[in-house]
PDB file of N, CA and C in Angstrom:
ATOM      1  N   UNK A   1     198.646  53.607 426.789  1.00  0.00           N
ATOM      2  CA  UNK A   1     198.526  54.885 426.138  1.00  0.00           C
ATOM      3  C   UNK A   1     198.399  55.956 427.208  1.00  0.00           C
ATOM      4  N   UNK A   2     198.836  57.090 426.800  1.00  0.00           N
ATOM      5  CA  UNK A   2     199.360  57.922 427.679  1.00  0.00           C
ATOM      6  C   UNK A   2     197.937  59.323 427.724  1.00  0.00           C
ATOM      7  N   UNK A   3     197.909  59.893 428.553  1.00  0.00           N
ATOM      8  CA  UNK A   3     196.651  61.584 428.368  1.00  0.00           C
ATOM      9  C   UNK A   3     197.223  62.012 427.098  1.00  0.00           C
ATOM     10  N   UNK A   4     199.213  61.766 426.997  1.00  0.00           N
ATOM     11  CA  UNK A   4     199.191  62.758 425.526  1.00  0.00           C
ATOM     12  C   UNK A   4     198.846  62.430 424.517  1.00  0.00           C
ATOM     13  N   UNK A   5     198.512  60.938 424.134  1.00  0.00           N
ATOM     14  CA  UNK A   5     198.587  60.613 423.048  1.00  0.00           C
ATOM     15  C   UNK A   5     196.775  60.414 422.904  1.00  0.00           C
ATOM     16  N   UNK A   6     195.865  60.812 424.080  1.00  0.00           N
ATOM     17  CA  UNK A   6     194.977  60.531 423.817  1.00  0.00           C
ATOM     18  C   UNK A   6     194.341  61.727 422.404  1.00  0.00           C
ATOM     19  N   UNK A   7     195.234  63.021 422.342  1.00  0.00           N
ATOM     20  CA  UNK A   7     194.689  64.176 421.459  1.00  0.00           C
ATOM     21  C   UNK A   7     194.778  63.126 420.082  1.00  0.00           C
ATOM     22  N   UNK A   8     196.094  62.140 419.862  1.00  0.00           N
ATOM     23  CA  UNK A   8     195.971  61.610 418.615  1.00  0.00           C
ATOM     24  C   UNK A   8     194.778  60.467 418.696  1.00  0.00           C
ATOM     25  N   UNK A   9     194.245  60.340 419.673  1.00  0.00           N
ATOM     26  CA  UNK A   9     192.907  59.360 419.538  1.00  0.00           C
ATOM     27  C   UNK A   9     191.867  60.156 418.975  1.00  0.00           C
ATOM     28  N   UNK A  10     191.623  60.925 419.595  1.00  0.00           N
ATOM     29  CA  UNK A  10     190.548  61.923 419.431  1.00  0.00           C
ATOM     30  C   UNK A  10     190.085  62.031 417.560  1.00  0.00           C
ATOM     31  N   UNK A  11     191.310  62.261 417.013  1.00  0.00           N
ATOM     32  CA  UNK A  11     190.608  62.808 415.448  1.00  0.00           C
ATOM     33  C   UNK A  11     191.033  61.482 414.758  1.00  0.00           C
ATOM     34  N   UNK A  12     190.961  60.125 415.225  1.00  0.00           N
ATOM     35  CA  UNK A  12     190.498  59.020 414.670  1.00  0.00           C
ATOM     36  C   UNK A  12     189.390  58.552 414.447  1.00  0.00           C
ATOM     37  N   UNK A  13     189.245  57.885 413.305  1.00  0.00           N
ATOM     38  CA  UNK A  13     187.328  57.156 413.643  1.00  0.00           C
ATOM     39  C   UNK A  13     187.137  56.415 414.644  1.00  0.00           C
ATOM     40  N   UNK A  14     186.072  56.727 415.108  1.00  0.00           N
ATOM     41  CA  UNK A  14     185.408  56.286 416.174  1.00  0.00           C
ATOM     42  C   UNK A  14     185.656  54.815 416.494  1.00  0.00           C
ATOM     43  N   UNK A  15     185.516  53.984 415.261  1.00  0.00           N
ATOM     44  CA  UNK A  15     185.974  52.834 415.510  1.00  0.00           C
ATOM     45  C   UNK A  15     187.262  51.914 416.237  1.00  0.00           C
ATOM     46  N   UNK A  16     188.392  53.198 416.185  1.00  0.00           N
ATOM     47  CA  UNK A  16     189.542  52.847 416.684  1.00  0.00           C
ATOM     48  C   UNK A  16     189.571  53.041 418.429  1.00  0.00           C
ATOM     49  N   UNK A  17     188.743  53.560 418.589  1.00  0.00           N
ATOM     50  CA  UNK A  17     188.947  54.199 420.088  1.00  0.00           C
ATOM     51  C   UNK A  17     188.510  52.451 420.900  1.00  0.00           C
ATOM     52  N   UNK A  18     187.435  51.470 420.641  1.00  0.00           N
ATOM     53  CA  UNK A  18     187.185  50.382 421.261  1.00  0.00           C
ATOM     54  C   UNK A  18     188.590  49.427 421.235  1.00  0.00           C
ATOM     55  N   UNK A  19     188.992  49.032 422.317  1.00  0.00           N
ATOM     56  CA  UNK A  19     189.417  47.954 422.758  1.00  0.00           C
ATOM     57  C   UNK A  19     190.877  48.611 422.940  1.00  0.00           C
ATOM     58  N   UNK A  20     191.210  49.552 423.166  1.00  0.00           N
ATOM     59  CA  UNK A  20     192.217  50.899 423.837  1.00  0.00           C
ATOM     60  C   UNK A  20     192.074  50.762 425.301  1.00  0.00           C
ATOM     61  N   UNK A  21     193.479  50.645 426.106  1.00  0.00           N
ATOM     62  CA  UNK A  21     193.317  51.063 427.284  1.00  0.00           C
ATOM     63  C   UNK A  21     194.066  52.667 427.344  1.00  0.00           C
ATOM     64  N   UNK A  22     193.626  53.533 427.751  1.00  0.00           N
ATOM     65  CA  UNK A  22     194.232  54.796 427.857  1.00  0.00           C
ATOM     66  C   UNK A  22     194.110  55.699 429.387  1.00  0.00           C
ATOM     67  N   UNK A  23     195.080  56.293 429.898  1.00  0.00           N
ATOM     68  CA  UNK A  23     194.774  56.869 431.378  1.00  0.00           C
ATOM     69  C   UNK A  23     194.039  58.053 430.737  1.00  0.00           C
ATOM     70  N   UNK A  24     192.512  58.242 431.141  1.00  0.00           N
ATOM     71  CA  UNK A  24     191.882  58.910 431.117  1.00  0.00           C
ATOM     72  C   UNK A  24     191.671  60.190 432.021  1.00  0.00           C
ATOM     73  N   UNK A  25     191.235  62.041 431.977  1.00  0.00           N
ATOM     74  CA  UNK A  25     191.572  62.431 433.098  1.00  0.00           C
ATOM     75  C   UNK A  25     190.159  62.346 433.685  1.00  0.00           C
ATOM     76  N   UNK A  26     190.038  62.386 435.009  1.00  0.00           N
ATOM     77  CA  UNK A  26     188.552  61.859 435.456  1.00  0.00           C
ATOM     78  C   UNK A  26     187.524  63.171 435.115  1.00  0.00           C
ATOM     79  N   UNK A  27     188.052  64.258 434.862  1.00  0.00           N
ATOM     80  CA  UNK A  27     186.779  65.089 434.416  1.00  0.00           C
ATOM     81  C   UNK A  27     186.175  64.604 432.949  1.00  0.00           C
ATOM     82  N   UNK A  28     187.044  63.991 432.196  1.00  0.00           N
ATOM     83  CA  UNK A  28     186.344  63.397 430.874  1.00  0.00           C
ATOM     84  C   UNK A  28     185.590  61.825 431.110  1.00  0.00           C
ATOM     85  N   UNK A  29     185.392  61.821 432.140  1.00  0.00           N
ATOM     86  CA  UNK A  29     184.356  60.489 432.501  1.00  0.00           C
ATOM     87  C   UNK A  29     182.951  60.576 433.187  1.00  0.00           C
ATOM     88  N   UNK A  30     182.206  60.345 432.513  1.00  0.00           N
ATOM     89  CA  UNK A  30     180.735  60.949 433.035  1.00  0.00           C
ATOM     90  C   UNK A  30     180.392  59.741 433.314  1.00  0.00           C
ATOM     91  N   UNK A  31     179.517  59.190 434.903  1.00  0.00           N
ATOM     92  CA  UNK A  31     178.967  58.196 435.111  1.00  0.00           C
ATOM     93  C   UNK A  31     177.429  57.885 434.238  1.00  0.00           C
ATOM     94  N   UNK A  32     177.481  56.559 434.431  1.00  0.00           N
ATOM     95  CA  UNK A  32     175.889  56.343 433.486  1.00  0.00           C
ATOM     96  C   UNK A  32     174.923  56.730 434.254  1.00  0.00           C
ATOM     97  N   UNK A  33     173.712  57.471 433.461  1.00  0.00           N
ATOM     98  CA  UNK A  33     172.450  57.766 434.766  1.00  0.00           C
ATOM     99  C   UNK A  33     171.567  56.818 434.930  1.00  0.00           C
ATOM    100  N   UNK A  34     172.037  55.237 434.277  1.00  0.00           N
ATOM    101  CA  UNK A  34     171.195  53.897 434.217  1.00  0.00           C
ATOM    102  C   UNK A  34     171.844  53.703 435.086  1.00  0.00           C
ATOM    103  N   UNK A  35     172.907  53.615 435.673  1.00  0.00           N
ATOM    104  CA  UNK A  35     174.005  52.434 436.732  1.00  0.00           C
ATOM    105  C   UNK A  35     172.431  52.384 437.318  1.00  0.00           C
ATOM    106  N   UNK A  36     172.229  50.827 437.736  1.00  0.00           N
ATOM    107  CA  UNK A  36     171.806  50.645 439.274  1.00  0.00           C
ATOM    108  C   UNK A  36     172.112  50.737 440.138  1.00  0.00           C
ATOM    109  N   UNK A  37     172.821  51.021 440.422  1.00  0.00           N
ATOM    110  CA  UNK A  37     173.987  51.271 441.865  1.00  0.00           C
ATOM    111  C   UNK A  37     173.414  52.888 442.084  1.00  0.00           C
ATOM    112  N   UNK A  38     172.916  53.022 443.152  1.00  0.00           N
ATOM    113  CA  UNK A  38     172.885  54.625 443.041  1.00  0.00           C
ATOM    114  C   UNK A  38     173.445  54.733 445.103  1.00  0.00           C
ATOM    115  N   UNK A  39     173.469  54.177 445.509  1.00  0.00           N
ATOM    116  CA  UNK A  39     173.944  54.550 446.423  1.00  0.00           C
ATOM    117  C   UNK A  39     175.447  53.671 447.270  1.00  0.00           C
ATOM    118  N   UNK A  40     176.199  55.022 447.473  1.00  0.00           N
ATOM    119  CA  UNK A  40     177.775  54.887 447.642  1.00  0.00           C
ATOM    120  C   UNK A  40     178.554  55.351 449.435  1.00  0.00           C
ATOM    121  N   UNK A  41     178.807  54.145 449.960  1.00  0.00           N
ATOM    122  CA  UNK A  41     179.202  54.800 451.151  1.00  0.00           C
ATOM    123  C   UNK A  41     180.502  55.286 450.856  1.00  0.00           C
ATOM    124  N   UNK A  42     180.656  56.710 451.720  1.00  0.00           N
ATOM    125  CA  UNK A  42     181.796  57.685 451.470  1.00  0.00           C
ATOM    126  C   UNK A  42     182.734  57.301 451.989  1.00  0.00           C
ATOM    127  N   UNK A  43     182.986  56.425 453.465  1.00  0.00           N
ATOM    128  CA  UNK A  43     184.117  56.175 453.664  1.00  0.00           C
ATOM    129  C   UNK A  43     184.753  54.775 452.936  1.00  0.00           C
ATOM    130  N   UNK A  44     183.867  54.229 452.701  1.00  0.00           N
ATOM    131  CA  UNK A  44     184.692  52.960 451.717  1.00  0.00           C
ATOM    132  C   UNK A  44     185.300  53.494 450.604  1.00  0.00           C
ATOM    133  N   UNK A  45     184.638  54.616 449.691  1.00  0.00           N
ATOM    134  CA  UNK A  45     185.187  55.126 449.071  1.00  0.00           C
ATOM    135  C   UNK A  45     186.553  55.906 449.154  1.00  0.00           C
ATOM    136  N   UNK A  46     186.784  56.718 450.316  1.00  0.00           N
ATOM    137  CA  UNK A  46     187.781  57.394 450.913  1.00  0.00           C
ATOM    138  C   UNK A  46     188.496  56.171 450.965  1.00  0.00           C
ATOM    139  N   UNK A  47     188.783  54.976 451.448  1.00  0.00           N
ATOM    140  CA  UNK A  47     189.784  54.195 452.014  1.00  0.00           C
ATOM    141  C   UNK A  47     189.845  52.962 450.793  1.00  0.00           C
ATOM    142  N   UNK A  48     188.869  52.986 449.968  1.00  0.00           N
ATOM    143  CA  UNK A  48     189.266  52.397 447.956  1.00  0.00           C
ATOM    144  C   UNK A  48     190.201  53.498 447.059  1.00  0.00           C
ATOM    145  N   UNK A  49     190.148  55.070 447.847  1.00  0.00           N
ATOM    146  CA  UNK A  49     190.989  56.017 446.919  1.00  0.00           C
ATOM    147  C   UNK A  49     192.403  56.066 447.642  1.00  0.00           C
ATOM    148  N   UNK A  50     192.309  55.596 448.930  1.00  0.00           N
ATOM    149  CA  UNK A  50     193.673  55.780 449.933  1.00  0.00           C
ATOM    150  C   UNK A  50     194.877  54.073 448.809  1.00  0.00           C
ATOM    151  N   UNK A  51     193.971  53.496 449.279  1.00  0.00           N
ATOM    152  CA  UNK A  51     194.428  52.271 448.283  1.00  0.00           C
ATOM    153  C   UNK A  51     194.955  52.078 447.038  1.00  0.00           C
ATOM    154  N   UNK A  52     194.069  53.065 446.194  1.00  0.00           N
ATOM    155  CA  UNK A  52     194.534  53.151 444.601  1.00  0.00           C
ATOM    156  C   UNK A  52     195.948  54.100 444.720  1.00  0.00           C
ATOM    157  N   UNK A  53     195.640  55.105 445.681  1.00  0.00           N
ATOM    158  CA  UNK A  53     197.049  55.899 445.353  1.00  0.00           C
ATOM    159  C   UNK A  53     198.370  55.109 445.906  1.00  0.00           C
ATOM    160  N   UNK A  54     198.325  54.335 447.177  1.00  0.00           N
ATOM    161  CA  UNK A  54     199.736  53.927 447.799  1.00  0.00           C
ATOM    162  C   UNK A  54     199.772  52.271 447.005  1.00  0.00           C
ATOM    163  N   UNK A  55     198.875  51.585 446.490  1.00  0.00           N
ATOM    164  CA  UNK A  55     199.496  50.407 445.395  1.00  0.00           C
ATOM    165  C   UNK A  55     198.810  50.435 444.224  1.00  0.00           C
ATOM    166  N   UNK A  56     198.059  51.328 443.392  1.00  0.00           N
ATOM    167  CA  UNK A  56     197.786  51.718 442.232  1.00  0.00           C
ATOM    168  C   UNK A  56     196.473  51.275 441.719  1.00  0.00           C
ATOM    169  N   UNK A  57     195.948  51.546 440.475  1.00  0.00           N
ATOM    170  CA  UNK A  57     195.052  50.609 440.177  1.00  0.00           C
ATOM    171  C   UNK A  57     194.833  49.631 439.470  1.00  0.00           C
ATOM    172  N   UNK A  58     194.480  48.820 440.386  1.00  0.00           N
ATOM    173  CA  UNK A  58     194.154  47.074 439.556  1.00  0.00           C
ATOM    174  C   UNK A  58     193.430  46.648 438.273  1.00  0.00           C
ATOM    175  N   UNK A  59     192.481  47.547 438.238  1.00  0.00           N
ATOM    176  CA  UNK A  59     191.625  47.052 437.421  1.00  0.00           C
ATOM    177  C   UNK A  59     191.101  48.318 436.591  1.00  0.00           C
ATOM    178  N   UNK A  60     190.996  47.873 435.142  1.00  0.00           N
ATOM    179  CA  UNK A  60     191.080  49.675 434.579  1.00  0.00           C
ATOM    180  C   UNK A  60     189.594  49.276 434.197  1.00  0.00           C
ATOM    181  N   UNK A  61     188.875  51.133 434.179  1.00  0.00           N
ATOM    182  CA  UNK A  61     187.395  51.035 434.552  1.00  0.00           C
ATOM    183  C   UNK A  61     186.918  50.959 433.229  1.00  0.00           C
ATOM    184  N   UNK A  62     185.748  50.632 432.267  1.00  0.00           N
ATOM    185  CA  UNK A  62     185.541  50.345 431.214  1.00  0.00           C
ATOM    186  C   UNK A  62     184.283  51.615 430.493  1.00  0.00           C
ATOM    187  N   UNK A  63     184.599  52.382 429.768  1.00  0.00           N
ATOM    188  CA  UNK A  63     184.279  53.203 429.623  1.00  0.00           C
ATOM    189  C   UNK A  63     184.152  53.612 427.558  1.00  0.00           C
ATOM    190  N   UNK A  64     182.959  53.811 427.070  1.00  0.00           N
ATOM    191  CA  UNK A  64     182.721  54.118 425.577  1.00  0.00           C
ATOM    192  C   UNK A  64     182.744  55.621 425.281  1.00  0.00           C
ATOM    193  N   UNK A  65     183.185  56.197 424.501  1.00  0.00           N
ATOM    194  CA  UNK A  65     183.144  57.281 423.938  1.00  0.00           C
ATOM    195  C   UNK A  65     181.665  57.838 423.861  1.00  0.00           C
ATOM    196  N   UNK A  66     181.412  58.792 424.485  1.00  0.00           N
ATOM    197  CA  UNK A  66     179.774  59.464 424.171  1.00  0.00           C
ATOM    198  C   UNK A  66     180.011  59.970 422.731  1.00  0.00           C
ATOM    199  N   UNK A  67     179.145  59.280 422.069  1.00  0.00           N
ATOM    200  CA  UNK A  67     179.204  59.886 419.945  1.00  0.00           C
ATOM    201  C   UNK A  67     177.741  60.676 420.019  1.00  0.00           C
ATOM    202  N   UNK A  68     177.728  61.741 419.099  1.00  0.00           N
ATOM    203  CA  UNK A  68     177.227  62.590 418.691  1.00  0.00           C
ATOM    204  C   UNK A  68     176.881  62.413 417.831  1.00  0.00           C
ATOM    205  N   UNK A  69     175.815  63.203 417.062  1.00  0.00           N
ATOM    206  CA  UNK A  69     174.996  62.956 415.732  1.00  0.00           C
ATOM    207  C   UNK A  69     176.222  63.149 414.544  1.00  0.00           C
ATOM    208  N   UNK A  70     176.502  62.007 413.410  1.00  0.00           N
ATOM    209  CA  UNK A  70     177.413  62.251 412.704  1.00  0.00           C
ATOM    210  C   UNK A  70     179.187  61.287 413.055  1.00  0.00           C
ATOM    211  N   UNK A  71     178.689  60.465 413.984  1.00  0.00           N
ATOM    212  CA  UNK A  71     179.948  60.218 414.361  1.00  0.00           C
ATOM    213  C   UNK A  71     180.647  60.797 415.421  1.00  0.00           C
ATOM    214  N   UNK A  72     180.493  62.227 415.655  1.00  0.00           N
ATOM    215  CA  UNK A  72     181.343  62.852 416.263  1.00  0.00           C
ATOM    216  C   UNK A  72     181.791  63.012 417.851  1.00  0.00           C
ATOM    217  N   UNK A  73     182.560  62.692 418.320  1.00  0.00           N
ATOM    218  CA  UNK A  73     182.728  62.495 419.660  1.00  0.00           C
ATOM    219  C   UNK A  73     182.636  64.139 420.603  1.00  0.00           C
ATOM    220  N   UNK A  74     181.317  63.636 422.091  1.00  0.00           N
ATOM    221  CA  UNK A  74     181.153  64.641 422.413  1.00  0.00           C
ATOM    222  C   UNK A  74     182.424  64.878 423.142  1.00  0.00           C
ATOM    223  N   UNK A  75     183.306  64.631 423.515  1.00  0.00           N
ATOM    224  CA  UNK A  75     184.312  65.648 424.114  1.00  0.00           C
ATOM    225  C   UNK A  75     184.652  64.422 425.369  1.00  0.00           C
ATOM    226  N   UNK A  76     183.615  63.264 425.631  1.00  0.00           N
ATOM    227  CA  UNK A  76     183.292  62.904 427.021  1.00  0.00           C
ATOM    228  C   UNK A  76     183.283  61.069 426.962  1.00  0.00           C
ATOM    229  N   UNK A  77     182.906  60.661 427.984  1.00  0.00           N
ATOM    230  CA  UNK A  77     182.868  59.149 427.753  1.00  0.00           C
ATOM    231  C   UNK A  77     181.964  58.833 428.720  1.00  0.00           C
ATOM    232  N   UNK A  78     181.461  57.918 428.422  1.00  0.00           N
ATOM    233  CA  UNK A  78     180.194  57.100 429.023  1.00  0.00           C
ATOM    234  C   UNK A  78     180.853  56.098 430.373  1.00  0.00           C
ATOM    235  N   UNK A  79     180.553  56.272 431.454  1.00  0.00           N
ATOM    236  CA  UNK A  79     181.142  54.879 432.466  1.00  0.00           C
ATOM    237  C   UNK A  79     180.599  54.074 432.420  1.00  0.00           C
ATOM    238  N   UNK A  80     181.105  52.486 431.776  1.00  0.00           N
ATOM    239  CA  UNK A  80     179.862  51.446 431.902  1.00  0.00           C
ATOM    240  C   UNK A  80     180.199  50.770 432.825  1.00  0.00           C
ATOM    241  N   UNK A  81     181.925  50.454 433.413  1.00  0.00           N
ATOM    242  CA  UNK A  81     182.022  49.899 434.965  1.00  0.00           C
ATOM    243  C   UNK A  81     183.513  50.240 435.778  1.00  0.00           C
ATOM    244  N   UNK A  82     183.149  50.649 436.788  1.00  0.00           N
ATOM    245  CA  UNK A  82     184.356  51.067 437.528  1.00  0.00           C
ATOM    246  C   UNK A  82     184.090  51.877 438.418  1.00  0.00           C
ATOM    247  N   UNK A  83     182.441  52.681 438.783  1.00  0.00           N
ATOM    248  CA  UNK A  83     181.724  53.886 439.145  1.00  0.00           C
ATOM    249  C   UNK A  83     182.159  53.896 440.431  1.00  0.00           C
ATOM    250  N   UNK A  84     182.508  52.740 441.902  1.00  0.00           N
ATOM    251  CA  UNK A  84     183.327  52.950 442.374  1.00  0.00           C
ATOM    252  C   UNK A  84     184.597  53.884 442.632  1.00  0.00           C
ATOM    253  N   UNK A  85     185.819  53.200 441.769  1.00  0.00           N
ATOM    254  CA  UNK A  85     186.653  53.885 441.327  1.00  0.00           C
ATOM    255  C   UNK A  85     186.744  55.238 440.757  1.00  0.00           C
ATOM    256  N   UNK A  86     186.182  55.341 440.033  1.00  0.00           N
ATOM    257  CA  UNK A  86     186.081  56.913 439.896  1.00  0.00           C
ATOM    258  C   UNK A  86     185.571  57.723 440.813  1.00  0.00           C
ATOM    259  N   UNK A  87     184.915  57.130 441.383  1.00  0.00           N
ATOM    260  CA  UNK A  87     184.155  58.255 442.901  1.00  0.00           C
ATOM    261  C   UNK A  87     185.573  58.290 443.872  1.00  0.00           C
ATOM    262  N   UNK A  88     186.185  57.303 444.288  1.00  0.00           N
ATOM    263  CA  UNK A  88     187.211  57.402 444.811  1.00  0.00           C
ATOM    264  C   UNK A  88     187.968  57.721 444.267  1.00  0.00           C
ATOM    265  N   UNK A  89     188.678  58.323 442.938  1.00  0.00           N
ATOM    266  CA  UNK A  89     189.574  58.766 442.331  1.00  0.00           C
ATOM    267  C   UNK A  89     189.371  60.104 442.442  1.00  0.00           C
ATOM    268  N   UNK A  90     187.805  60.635 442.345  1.00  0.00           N
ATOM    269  CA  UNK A  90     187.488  62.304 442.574  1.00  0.00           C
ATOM    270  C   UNK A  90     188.035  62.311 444.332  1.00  0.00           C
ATOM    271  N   UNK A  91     187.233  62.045 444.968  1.00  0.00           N
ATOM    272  CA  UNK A  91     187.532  61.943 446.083  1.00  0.00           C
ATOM    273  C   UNK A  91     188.866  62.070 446.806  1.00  0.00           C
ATOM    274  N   UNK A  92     189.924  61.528 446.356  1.00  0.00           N
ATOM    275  CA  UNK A  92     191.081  61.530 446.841  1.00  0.00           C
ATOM    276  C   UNK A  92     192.138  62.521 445.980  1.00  0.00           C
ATOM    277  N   UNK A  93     191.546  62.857 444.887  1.00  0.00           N
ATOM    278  CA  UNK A  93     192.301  63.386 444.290  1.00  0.00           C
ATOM    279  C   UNK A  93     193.324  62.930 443.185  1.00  0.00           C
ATOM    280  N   UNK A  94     192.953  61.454 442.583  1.00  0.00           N
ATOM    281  CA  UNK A  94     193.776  61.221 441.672  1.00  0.00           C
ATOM    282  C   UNK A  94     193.253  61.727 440.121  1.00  0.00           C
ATOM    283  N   UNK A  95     194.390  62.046 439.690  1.00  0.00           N
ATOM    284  CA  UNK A  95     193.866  62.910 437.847  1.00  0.00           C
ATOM    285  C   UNK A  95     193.234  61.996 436.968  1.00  0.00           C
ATOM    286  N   UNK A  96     193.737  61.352 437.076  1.00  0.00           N
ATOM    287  CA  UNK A  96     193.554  59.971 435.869  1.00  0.00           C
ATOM    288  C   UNK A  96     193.314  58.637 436.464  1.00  0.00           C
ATOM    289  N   UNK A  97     192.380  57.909 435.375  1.00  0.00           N
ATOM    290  CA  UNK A  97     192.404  56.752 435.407  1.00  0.00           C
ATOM    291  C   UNK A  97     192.435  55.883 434.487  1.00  0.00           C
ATOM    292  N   UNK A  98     192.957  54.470 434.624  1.00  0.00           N
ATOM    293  CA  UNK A  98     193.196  53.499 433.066  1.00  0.00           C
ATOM    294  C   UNK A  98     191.799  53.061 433.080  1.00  0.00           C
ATOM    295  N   UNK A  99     191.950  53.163 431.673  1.00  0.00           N
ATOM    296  CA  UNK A  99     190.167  53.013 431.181  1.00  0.00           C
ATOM    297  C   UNK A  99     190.752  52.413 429.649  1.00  0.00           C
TER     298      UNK A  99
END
């Protein structure tokens, strides 16, 4: 699934959005403030984002819809694994990631 088709995800029930892989853009991915992981060396990261861009990414990061009172999706998504990857995806500059 594509960023465009994610607008037709969006005003589905909530229920449909689990078990979707979709390229997500990385500003709609908020890391968890539980991860245990809290500390990230920058150049591994720099040279995990050099990697994703010249042979792509392997492994798509796993990520839930943040829901709102009512069902309603806040706009955003929860990272439950990949926090790596996305640091190196900001980092280097890639838009998206499969999630």
């Amino acid at each position: 699934m594509t960023t465009e088709s994610l607008d037709k995800l969006v005003f589905r029930p909530i229920t449909d959005w689990y078990g979707k892989i979709v390229d997500l853009p990385i500003q709609l991915i908020k890391p968890d403030p539980n991860n245990l992981r809290e500390e990230f060396d920058q150049e591994d990261l720099v040279d995990l984002g050099k990697n994703m861009q010249s042979i792509g990414q392997l492994d798509e990061v796993t990520v839930f819809p943040i829901i709102l009172e009512g069902e309603v999706w806040a706009g955003f998504f929860d990272l439950h694994d990949g926090e790596r990857r996305w640091r190196a995806a900001e980092l280097v500059g890639i838009p998206a990631l499969r999630a």
